[in-house]
C-alpha atoms as a PDB file:
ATOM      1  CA  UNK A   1     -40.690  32.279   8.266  1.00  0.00           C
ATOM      2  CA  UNK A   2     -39.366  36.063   7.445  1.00  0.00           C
ATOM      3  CA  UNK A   3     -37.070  34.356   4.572  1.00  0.00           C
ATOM      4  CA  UNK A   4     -40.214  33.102   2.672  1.00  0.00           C
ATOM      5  CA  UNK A   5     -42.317  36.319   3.424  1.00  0.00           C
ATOM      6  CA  UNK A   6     -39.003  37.975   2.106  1.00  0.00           C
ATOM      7  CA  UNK A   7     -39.911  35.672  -0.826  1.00  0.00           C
ATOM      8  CA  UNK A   8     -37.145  32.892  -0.774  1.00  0.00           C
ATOM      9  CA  UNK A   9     -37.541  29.158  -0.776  1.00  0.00           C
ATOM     10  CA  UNK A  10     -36.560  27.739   2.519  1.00  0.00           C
ATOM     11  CA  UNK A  11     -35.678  23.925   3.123  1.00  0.00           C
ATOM     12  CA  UNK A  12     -34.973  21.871   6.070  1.00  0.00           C
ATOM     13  CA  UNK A  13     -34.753  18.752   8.089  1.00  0.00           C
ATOM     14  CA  UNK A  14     -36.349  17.403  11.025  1.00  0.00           C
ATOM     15  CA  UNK A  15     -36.428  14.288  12.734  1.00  0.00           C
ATOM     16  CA  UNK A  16     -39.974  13.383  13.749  1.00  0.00           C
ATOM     17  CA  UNK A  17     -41.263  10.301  16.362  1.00  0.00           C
ATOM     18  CA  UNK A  18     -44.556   8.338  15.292  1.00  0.00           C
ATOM     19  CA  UNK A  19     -47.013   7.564  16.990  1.00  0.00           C
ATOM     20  CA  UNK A  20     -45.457   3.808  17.318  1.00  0.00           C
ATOM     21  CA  UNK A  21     -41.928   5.321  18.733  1.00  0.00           C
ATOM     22  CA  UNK A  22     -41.088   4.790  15.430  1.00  0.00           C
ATOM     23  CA  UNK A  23     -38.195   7.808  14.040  1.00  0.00           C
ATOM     24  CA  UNK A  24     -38.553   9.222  10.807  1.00  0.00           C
ATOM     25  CA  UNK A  25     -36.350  11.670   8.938  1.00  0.00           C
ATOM     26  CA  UNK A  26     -38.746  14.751   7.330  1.00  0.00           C
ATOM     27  CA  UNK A  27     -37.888  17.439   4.577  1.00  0.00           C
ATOM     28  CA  UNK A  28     -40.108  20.701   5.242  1.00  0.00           C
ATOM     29  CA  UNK A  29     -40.456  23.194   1.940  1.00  0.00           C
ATOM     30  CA  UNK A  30     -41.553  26.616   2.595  1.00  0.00           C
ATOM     31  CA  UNK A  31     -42.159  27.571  -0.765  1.00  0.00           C
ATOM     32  CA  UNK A  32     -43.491  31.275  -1.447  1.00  0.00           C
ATOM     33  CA  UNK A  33     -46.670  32.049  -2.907  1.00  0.00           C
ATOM     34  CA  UNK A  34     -47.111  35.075  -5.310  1.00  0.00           C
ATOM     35  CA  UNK A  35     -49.759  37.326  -6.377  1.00  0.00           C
ATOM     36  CA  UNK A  36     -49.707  38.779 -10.233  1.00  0.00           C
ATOM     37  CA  UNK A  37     -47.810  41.384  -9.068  1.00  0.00           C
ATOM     38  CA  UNK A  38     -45.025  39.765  -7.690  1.00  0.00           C
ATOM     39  CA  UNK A  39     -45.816  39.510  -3.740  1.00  0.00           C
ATOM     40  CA  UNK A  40     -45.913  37.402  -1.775  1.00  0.00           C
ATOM     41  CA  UNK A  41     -49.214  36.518  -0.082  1.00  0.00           C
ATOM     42  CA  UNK A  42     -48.344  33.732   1.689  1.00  0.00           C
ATOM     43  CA  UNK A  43     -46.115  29.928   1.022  1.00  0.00           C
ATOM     44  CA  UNK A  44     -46.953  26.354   0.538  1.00  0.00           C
ATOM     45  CA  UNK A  45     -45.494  24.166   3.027  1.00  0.00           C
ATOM     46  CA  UNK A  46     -44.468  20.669   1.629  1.00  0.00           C
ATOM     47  CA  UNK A  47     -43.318  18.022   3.937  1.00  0.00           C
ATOM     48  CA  UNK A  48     -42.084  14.776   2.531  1.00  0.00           C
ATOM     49  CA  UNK A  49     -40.458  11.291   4.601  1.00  0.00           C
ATOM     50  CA  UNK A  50     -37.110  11.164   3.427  1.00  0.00           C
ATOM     51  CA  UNK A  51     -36.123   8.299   5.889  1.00  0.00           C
ATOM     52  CA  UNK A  52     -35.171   5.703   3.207  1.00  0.00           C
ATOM     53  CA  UNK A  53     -32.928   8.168   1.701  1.00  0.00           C
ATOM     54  CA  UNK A  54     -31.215   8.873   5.281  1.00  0.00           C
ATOM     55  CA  UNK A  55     -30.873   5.387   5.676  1.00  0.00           C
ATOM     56  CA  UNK A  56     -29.571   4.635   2.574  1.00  0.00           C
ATOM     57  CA  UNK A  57     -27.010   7.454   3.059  1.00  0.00           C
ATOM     58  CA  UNK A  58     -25.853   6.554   5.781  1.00  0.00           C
ATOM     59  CA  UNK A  59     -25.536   2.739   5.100  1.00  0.00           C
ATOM     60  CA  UNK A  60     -23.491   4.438   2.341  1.00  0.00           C
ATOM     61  CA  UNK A  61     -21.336   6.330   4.700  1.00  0.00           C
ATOM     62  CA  UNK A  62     -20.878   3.165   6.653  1.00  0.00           C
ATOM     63  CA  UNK A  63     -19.874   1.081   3.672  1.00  0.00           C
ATOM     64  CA  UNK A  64     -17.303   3.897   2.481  1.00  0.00           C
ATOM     65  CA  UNK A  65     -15.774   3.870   6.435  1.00  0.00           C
ATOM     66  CA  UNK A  66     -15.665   0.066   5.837  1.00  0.00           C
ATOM     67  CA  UNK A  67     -13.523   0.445   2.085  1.00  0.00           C
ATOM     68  CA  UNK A  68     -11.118   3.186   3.873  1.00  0.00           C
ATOM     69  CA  UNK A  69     -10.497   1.096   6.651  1.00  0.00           C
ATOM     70  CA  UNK A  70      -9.864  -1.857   4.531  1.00  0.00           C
ATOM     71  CA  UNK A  71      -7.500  -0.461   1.949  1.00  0.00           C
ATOM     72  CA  UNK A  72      -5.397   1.555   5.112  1.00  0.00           C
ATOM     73  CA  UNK A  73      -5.235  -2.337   6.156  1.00  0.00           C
ATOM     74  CA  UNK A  74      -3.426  -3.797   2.985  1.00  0.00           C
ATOM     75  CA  UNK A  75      -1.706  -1.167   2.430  1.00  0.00           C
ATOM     76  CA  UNK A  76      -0.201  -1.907   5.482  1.00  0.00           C
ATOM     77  CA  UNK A  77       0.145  -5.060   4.726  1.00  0.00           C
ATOM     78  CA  UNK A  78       1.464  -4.469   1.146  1.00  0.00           C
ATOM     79  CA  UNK A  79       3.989  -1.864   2.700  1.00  0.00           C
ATOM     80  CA  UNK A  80       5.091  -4.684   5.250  1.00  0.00           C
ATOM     81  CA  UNK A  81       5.282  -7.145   2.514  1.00  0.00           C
ATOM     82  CA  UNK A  82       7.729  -4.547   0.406  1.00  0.00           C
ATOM     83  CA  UNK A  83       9.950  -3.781   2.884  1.00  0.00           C
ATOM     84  CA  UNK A  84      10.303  -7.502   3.801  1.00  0.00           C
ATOM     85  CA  UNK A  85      11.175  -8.248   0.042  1.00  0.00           C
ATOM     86  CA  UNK A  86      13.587  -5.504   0.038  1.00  0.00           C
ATOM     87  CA  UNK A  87      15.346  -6.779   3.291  1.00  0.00           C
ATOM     88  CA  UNK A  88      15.392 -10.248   1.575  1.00  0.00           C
ATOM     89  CA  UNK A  89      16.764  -8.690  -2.045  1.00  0.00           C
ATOM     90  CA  UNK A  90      19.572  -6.994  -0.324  1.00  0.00           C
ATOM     91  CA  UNK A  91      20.279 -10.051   2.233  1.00  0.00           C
ATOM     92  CA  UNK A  92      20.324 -12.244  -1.084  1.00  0.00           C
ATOM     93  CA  UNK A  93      22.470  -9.626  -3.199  1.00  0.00           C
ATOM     94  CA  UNK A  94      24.956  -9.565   0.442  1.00  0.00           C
ATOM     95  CA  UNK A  95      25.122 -13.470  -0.059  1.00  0.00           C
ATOM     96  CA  UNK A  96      25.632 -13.410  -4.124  1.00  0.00           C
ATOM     97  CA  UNK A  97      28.739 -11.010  -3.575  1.00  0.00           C
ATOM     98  CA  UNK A  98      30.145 -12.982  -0.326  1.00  0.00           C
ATOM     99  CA  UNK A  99      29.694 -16.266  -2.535  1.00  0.00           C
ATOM    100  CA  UNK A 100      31.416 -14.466  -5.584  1.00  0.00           C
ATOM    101  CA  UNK A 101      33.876 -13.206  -3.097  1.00  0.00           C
ATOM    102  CA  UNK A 102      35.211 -17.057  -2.109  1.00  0.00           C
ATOM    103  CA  UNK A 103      34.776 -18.377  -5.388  1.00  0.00           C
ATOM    104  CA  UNK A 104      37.493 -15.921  -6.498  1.00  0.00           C
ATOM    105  CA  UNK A 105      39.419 -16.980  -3.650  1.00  0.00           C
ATOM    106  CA  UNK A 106      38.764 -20.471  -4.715  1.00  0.00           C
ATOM    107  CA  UNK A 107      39.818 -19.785  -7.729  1.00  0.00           C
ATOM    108  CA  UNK A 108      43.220 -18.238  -6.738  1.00  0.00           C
ATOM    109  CA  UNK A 109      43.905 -20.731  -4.337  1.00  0.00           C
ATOM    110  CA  UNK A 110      43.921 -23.570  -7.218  1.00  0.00           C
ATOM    111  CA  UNK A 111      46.104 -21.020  -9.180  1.00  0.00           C
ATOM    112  CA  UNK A 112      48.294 -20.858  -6.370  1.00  0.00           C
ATOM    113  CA  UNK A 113      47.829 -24.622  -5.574  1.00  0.00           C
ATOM    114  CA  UNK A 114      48.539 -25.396  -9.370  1.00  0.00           C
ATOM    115  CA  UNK A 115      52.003 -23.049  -9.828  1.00  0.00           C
ATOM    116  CA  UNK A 116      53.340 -24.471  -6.281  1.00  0.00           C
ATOM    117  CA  UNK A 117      52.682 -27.832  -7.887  1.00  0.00           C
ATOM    118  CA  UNK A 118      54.084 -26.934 -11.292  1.00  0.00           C
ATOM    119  CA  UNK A 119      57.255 -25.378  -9.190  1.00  0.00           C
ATOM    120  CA  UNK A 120      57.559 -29.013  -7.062  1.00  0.00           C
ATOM    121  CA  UNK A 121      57.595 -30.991 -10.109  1.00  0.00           C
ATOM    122  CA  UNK A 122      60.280 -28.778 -11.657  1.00  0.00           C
ATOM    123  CA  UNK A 123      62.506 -29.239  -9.101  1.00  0.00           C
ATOM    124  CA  UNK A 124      61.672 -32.869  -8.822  1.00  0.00           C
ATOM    125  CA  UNK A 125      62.535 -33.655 -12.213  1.00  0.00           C
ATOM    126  CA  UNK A 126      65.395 -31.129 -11.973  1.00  0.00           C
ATOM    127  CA  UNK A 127      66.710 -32.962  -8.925  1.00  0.00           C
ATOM    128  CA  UNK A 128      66.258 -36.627 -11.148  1.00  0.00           C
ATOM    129  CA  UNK A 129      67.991 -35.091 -13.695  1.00  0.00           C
ATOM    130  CA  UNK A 130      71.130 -33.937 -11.590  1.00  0.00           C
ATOM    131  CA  UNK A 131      71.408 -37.587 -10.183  1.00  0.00           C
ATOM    132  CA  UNK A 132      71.395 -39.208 -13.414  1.00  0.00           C
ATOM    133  CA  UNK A 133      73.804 -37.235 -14.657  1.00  0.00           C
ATOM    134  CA  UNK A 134      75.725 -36.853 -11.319  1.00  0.00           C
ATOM    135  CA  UNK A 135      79.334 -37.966 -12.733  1.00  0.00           C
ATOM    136  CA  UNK A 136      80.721 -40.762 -11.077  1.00  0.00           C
ATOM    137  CA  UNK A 137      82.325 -40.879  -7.806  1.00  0.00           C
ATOM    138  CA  UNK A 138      85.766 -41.590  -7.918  1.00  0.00           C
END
């Protein structure tokens, strides 16, 4: 009351119970009244229901709770789904060098496989050659 006699607007809010039990959200202006002069001689009070708009805000505040709640949940989920594709990248990139790994091996094994071969059949033919020209015995 002394900050409107002091000449300031003064707003607040009060819950209120009908006559039905019913609860109801109020806004109470004091709003100053001035003479010519300047003083104050007294204030309007004006009291309006501002229940809708305290419901509303706070089905608002409910529905925001609900979006934060649901985007901390997949990202979660995203983050779990990341690291499981990175687990399965590097798994799959272990596997490609392993595989590339054995078919060198492979590779060199045939190379060695193919020169022992080449060797064998040298020394086969080399060994047919030295009997058919072996001179003869005596």
């Amino acid at each position: 009351m002394l900050e409107v006699l002091a000449g300031h607007s003064v707003n607040f809010e009060f819950e209120e119970t009908g006559e039905q039990g019913q609860v109801r959200f109020m806004l109470r202006s004091y709003v100053p009244n001035f003479d010519e002069r300047g003083d104050v001689v007294g204030f309007f009070v004006l009291i309006r229901d501002i229940t809708e708009r305290r419901k509303t805000a706070f089905a608002l505040e409910q529905a925001y709770d609900d979006l934060e709640h649901r985007i901390k949940e997949r990202t979660s989920a995203l983050t779990d789904a990341n690291s499981q594709l990175r687990q399965e990248i590097s798994e799959r990139a272990s596997a490609e060098a392993r595989l590339q790994e054995a078919k060198l091996e492979a590779e060199q094994a045939n190379l060695s496989k193919t020169k022992f071969l080449a060797a064998v059949s040298m020394i086969c033919c080399n060994l047919s050659m030295l009997r058919d020209c072996s001179p003869a015995p005596c």
